[in-house]
C-alpha atoms as a PDB file:
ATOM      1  CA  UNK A   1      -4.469   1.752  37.941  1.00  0.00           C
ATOM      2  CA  UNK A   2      -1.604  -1.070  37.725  1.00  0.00           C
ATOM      3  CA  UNK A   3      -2.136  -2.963  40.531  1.00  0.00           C
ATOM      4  CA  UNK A   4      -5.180  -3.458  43.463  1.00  0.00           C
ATOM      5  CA  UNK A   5      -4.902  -4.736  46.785  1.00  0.00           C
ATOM      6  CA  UNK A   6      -7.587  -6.231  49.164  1.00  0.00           C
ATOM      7  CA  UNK A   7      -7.783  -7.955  52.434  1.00  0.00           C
ATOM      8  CA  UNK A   8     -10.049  -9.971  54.377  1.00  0.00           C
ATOM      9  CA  UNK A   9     -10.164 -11.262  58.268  1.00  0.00           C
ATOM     10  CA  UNK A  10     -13.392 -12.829  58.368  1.00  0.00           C
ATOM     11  CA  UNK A  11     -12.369 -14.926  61.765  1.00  0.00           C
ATOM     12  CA  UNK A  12     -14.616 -15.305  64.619  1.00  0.00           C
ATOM     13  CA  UNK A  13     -12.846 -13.441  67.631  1.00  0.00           C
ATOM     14  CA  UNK A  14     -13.839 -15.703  69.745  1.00  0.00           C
ATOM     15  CA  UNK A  15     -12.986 -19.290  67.923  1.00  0.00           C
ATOM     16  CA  UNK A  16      -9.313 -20.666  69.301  1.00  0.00           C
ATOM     17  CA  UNK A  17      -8.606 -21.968  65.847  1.00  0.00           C
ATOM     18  CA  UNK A  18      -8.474 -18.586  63.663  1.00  0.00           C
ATOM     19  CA  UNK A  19      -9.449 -18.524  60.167  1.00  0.00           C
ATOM     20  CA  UNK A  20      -6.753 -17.549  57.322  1.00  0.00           C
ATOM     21  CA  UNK A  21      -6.843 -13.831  56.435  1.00  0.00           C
ATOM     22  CA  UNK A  22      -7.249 -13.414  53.153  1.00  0.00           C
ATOM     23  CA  UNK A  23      -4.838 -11.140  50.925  1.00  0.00           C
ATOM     24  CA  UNK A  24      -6.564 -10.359  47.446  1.00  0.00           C
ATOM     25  CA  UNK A  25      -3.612  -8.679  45.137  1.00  0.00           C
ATOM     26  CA  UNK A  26      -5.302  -8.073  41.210  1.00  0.00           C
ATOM     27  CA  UNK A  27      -2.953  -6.722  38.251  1.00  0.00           C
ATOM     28  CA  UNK A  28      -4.517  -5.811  34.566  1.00  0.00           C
ATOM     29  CA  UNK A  29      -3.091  -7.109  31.837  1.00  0.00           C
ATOM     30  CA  UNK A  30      -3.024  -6.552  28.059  1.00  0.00           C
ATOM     31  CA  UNK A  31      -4.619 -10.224  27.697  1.00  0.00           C
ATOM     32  CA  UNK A  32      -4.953 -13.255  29.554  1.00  0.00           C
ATOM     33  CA  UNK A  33      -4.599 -15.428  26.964  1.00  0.00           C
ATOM     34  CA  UNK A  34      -1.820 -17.867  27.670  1.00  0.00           C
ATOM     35  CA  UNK A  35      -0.741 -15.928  30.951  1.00  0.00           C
ATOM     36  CA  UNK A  36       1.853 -17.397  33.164  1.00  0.00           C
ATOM     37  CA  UNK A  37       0.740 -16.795  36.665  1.00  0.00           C
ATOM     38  CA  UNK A  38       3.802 -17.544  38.328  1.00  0.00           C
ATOM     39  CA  UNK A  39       4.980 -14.188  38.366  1.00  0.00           C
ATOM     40  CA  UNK A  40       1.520 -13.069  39.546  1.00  0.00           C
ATOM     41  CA  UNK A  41       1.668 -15.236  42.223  1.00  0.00           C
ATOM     42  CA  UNK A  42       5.104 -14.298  43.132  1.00  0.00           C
ATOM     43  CA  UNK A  43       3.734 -10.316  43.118  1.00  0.00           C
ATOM     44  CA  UNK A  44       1.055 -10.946  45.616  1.00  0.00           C
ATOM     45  CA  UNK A  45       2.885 -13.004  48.203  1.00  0.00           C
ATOM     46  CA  UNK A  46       5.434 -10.217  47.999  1.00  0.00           C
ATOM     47  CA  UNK A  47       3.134  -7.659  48.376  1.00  0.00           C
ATOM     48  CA  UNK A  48       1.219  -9.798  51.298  1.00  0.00           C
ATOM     49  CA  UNK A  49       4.169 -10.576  53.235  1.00  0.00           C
ATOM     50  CA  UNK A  50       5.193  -6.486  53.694  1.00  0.00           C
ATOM     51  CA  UNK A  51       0.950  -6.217  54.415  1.00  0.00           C
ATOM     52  CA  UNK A  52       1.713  -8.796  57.206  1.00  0.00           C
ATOM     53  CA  UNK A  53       4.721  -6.981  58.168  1.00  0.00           C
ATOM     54  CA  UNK A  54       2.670  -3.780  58.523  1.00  0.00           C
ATOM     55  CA  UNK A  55       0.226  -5.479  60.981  1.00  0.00           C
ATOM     56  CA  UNK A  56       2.927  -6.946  63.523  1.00  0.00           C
ATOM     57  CA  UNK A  57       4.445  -4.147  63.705  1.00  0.00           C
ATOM     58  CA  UNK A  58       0.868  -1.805  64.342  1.00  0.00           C
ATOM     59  CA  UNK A  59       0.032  -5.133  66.547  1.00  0.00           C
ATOM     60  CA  UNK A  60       3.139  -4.767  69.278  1.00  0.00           C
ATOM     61  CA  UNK A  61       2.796  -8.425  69.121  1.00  0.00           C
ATOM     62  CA  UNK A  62       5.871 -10.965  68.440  1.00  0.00           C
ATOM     63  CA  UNK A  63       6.416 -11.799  65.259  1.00  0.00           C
ATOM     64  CA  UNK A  64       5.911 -14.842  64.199  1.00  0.00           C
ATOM     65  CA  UNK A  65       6.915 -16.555  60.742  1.00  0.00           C
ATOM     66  CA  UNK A  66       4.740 -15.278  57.755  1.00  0.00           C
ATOM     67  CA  UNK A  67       3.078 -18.479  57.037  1.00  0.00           C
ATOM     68  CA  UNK A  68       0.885 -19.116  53.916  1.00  0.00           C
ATOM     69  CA  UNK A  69      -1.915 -21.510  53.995  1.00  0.00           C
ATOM     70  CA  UNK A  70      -2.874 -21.442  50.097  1.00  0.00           C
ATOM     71  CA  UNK A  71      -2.939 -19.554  47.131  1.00  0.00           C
ATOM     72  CA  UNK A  72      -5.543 -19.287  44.277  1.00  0.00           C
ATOM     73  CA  UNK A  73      -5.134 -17.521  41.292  1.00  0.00           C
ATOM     74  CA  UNK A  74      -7.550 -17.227  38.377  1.00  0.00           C
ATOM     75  CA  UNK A  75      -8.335 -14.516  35.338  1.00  0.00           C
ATOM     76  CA  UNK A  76     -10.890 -12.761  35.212  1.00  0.00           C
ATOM     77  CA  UNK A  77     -11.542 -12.247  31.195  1.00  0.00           C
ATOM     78  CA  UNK A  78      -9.969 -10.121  29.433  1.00  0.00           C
ATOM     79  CA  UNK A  79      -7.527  -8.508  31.029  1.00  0.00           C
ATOM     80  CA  UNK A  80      -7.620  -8.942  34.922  1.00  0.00           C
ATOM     81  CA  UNK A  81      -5.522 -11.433  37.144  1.00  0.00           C
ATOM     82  CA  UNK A  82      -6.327 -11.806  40.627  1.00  0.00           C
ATOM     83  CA  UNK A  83      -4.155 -13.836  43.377  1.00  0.00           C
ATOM     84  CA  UNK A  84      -5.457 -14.727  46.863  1.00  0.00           C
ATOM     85  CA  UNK A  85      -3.214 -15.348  49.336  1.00  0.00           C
ATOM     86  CA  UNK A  86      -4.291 -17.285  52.252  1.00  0.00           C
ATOM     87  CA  UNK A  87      -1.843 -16.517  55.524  1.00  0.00           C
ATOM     88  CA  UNK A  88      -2.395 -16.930  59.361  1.00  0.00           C
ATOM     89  CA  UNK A  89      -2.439 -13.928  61.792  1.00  0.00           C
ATOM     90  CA  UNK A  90      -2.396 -16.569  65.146  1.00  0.00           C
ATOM     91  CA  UNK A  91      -0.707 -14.467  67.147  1.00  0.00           C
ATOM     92  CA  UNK A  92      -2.518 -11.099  66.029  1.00  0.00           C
ATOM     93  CA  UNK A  93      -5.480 -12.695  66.273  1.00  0.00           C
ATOM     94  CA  UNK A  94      -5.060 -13.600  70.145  1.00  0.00           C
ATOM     95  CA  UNK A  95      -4.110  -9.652  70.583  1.00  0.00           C
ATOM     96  CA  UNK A  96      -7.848  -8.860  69.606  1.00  0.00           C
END
């Protein structure tokens, strides 16, 4: 296994101010020693903007811009990096 992909919408349906859904995207490494995340981060934003993607289109809702509220990023020793990606799903989350 390469790469692993999570996700998270731990909103309350019935709050008007929707939490962030959370995209978790891990890759294993040889060693995280020295590791430039940058290209990790890059990865995960890629890979959460086509998840997004997928749920607008299952959704029938308008699309509305892919926006990303933060990003963490951390190793996980030896050889694992993980990259949350924080986005909104406003629109989606109305459609509930």
């Amino acid at each position: 296994m390469e790469e692993f992909y999570n996700e998270y919408d731990v909103a309350d349906p019935l709050s008007t101010n929707p939490e962030p859904f959370s995209f978790s995207y891990g890759e294993h490494v040889e060693s995280c020693a020295g590791i430039d995340f940058a290209p990790f981060v890059e990865r995960a934003e890629s890979r959460a903007r086509f998840y997004y993607d997928l749920l607008v289109s299952h959704s029938g809702s308008a699309k509305a811009p892919f926006t990303i509220v933060r990003r963490d990023w951390f190793a996980v020793p030896e050889t694992l990096v993980v990259v949350i990606v924080y986005f909104r799903l406003d629109r989606l989350s109305k459609d509930r």
